[in-house]
C-alpha atoms as a PDB file:
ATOM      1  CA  UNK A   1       0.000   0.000   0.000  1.00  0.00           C
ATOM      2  CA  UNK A   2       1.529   3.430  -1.167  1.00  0.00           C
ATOM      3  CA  UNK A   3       0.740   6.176   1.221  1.00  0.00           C
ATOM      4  CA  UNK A   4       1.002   9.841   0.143  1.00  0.00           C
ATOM      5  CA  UNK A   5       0.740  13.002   2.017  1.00  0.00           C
ATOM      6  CA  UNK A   6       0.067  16.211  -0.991  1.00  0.00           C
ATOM      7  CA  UNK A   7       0.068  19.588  -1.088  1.00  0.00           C
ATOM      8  CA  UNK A   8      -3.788  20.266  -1.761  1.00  0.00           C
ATOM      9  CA  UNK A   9      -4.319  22.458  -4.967  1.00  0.00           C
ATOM     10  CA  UNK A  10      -7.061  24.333  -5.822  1.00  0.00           C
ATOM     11  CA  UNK A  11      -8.796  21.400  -7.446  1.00  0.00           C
ATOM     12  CA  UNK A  12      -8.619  19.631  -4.265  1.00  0.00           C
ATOM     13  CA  UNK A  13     -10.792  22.223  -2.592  1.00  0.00           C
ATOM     14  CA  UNK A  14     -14.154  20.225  -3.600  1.00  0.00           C
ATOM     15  CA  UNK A  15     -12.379  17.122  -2.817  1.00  0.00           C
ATOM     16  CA  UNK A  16     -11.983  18.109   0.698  1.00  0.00           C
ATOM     17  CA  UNK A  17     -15.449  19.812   1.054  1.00  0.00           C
ATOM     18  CA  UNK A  18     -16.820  16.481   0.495  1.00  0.00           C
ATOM     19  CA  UNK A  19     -15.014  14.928   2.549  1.00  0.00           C
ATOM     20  CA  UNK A  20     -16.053  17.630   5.597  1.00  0.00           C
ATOM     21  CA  UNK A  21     -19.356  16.047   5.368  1.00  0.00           C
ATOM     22  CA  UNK A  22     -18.333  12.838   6.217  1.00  0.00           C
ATOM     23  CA  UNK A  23     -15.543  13.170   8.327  1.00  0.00           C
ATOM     24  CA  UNK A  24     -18.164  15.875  10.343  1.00  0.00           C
ATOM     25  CA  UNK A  25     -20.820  13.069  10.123  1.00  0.00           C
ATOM     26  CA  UNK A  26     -18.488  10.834  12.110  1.00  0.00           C
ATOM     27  CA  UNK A  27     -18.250  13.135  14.788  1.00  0.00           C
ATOM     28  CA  UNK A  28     -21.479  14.012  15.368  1.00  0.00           C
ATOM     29  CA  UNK A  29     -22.596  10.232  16.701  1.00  0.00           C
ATOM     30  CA  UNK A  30     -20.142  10.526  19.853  1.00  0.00           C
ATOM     31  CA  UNK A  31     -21.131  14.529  19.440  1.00  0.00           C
ATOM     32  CA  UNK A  32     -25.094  14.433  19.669  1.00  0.00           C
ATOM     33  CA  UNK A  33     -24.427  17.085  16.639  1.00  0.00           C
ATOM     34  CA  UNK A  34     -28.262  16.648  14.439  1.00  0.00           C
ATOM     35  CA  UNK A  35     -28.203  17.458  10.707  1.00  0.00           C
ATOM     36  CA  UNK A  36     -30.096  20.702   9.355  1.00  0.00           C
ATOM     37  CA  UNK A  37     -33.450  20.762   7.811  1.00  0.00           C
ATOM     38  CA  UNK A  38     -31.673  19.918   4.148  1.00  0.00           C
ATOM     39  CA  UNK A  39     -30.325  16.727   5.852  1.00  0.00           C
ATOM     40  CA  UNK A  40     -26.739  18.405   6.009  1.00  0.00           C
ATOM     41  CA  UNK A  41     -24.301  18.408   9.321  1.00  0.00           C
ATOM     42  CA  UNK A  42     -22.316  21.796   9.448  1.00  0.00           C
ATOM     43  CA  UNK A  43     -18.678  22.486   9.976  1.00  0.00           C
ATOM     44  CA  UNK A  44     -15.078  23.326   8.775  1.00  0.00           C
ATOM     45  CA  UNK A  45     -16.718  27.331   8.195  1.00  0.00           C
ATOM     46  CA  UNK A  46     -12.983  28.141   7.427  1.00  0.00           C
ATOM     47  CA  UNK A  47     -12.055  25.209   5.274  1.00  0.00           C
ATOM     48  CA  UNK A  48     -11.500  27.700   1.909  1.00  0.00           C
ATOM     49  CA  UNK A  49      -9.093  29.769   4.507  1.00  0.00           C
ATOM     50  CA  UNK A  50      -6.705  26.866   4.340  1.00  0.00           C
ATOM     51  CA  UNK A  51      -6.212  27.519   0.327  1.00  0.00           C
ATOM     52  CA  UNK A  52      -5.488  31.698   0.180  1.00  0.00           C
ATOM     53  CA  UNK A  53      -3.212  32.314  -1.916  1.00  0.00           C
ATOM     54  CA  UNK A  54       0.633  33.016  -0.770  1.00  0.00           C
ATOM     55  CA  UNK A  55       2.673  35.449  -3.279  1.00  0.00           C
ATOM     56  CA  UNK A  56       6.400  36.274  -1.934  1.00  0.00           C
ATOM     57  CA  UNK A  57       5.335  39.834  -2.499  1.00  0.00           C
ATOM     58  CA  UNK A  58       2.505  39.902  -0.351  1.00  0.00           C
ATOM     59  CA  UNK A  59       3.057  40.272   3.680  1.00  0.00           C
ATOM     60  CA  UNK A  60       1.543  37.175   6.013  1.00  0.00           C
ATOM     61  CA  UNK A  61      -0.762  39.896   7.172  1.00  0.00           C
ATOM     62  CA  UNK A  62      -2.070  40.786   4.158  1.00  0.00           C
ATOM     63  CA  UNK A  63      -3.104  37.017   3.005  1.00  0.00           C
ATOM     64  CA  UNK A  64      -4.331  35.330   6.020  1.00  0.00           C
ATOM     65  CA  UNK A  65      -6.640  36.087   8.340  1.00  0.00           C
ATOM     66  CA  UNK A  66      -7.283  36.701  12.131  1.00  0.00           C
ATOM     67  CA  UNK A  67      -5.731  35.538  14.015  1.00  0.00           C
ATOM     68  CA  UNK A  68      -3.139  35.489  11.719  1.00  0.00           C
ATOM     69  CA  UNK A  69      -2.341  31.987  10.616  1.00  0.00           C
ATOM     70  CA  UNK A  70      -1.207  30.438   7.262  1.00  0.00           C
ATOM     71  CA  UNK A  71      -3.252  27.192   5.977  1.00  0.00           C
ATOM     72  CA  UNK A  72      -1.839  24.239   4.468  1.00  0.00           C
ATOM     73  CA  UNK A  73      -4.009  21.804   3.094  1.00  0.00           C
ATOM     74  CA  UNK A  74      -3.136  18.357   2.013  1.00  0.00           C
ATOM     75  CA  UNK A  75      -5.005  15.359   0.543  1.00  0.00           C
ATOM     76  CA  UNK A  76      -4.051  11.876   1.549  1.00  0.00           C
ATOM     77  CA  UNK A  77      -3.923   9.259  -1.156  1.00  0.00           C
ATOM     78  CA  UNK A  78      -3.767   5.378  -0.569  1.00  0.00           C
ATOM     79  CA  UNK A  79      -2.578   3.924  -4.227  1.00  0.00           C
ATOM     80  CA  UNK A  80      -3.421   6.878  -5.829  1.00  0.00           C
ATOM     81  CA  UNK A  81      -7.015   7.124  -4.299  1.00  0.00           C
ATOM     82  CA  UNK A  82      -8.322   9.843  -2.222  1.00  0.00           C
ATOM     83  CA  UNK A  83      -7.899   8.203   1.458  1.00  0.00           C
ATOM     84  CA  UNK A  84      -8.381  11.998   3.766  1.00  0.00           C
ATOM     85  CA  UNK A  85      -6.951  15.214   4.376  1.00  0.00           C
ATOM     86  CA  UNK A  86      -4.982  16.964   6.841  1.00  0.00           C
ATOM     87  CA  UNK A  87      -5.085  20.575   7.139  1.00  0.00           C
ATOM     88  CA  UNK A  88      -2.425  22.389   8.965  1.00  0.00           C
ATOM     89  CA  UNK A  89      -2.516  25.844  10.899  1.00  0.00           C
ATOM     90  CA  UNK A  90       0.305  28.095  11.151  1.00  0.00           C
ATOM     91  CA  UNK A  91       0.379  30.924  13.306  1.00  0.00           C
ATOM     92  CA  UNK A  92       1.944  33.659  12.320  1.00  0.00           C
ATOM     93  CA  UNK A  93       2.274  36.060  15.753  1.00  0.00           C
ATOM     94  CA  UNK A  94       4.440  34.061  17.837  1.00  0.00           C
ATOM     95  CA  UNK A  95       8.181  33.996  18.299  1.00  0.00           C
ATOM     96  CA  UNK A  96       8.516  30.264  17.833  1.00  0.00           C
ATOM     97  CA  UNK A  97       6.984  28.115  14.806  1.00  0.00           C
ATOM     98  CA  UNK A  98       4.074  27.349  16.433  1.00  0.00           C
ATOM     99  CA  UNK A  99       1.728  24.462  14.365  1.00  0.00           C
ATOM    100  CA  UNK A 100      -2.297  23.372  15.005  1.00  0.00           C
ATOM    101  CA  UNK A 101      -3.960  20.293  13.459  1.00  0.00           C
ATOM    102  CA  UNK A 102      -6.910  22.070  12.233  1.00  0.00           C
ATOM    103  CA  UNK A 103      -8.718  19.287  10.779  1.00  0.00           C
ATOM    104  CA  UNK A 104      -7.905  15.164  10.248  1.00  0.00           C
ATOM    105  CA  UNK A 105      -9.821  13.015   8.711  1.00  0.00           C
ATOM    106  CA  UNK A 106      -9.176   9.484   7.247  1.00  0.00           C
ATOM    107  CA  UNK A 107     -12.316   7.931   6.058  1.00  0.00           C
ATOM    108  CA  UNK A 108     -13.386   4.119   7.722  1.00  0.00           C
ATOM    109  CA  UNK A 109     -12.901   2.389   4.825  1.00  0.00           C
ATOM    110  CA  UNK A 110      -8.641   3.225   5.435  1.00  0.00           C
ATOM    111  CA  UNK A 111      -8.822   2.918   9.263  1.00  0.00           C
ATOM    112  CA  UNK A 112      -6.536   0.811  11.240  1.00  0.00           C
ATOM    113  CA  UNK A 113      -4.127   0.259   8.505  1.00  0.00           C
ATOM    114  CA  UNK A 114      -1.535   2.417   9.321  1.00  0.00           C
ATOM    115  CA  UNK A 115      -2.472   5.706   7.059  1.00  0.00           C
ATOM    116  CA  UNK A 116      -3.824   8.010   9.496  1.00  0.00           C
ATOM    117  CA  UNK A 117      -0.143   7.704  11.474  1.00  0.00           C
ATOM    118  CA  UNK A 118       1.610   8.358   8.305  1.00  0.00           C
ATOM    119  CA  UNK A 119      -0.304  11.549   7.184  1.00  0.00           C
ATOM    120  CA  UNK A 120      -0.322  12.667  10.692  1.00  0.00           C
ATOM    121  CA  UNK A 121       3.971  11.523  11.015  1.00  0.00           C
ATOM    122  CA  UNK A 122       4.212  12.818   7.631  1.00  0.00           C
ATOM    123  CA  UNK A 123       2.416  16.211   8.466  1.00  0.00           C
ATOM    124  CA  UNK A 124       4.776  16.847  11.560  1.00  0.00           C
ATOM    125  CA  UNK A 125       7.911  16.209   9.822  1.00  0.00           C
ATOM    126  CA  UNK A 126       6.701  18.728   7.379  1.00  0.00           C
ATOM    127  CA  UNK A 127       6.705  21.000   9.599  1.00  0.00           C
ATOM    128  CA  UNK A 128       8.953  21.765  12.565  1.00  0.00           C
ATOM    129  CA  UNK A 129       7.702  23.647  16.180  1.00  0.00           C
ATOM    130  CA  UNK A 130       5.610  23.694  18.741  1.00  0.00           C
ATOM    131  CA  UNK A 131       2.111  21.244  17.760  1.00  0.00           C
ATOM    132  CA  UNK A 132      -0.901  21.262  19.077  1.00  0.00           C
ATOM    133  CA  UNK A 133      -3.215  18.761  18.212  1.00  0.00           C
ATOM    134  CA  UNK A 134      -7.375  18.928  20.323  1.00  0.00           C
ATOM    135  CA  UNK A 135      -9.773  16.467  20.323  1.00  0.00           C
ATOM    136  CA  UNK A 136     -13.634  16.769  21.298  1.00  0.00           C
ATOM    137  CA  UNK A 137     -13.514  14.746  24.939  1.00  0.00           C
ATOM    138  CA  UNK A 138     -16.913  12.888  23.381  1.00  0.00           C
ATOM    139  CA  UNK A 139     -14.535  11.825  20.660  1.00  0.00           C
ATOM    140  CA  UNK A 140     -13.068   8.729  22.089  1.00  0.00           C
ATOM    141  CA  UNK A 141     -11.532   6.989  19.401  1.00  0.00           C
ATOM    142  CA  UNK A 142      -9.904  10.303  18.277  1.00  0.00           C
ATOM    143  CA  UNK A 143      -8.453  10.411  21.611  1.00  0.00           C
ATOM    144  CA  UNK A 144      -7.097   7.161  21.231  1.00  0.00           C
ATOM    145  CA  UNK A 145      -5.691   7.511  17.712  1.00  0.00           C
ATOM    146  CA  UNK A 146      -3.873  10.563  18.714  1.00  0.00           C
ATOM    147  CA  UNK A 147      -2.577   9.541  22.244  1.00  0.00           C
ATOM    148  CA  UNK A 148      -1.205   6.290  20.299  1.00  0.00           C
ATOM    149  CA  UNK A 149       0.318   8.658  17.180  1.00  0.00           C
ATOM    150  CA  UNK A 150       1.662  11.382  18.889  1.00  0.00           C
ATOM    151  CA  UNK A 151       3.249   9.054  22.143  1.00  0.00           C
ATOM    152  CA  UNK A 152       5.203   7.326  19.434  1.00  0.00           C
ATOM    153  CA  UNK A 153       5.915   9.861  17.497  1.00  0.00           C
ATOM    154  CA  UNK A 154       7.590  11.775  20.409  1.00  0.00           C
ATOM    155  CA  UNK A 155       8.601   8.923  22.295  1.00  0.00           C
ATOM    156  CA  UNK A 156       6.256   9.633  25.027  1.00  0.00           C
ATOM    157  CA  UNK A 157       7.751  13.402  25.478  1.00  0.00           C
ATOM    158  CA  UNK A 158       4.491  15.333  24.821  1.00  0.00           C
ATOM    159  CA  UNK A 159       1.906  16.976  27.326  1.00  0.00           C
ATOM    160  CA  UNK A 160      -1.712  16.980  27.893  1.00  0.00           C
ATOM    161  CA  UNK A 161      -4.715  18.760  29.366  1.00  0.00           C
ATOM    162  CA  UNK A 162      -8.172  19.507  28.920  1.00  0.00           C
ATOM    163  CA  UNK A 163      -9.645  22.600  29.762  1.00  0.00           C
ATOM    164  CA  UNK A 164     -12.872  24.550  28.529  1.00  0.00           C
ATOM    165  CA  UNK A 165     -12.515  26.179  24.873  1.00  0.00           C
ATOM    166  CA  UNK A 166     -15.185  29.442  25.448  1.00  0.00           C
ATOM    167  CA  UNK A 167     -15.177  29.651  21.566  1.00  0.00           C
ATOM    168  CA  UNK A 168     -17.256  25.993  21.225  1.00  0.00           C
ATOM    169  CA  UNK A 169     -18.535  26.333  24.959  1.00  0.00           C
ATOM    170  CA  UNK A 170     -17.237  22.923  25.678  1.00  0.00           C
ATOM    171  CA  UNK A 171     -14.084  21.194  27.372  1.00  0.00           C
ATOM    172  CA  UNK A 172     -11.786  19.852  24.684  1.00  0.00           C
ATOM    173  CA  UNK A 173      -8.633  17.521  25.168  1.00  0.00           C
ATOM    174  CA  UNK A 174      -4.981  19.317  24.186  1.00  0.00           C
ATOM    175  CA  UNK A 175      -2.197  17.984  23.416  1.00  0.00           C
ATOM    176  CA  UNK A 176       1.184  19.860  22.958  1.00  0.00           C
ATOM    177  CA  UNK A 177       4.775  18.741  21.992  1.00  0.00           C
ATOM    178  CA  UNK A 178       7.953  20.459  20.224  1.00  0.00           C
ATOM    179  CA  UNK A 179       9.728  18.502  17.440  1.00  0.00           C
ATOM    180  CA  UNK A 180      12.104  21.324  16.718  1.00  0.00           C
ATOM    181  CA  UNK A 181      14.996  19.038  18.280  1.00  0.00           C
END
């Protein structure tokens, strides 16, 4: 099984969309989360943020928004098939690289066969700071997945707390670690 972490493009941004749906649809069973009245579950309002475009002319302030962080998207592909995506957070008003796992999603069908740690290994090597990586506490086998991912990826040197997140009104699980070294 080849296992690819990409750069989204632009024509990836309806990939990913669809994909929201689902990987939204997942969460809302541990969630309680109810679909709208056109049988729709919401989410990912900033998913488009992730693809603004990034000219070497143009400052980080002028192409991303508040708070000011850059997005990188990528698309995970299992033999050449569309298997997730992983999109990345950089913030741009802090003295250290400082990284957030906006969004993860591997679909079921690829679960437990070793692709979600790849992306997610793949995505931190990529890209080296200070992480962060939440989970919803209802979330349980995210919790698990990313406990298991990010103990070996760190060899057990990362930290952990929940605490209450005002913006969703809810207590979320954080996880922090530095792979600068």
């Amino acid at each position: 099984m080849q296992i690819d972490l990409l750069q989204a493009t632009e024509y990836d941004l309806p990939i990913v969309h669809n994909l929201v749906s689902y990987y939204v649809y997942e969460i809302s069973g541990p969630m309680g989360w109810k679909c709208n009245a056109e049988g729709v579950f919401g989410g990912c309002d900033d998913l488009a943020e992730y693809w603004r475009t990034n000219h070497p002319e143009t400052s980080l302030e002028d192409q991303w928004p508040e708070p000011k962080w850059r997005g990188y998207p990528f698309v995970i592909r299992v033999d050449h098939l569309t298997a997730g995506f992983v999109l990345v957070k950089q913030y741009g008003e802090r003295a250290e690289p400082s990284y957030d796992m906006g969004e993860f999603f591997v679909p079921r069908q690829y679960q437990r066969q070793g692709v979600g740690r790849a992306a997610a290994c793949e995505a931190f090597d990529q890209f080296r700071g200070l992480w962060e990586v939440r989970q919803f506490l209802q979330n349980t086998p995210a919790l698990a997945f990313w406990r298991k991912v990010i103990g070996a990826y760190t060899g057990g040197c990362f930290s952990e707390v929940q605490k209450e997140v005002p913006h969703y009104g809810i207590e979320m699980n954080f996880m922090w670690f530095d792979n600068r070294l």
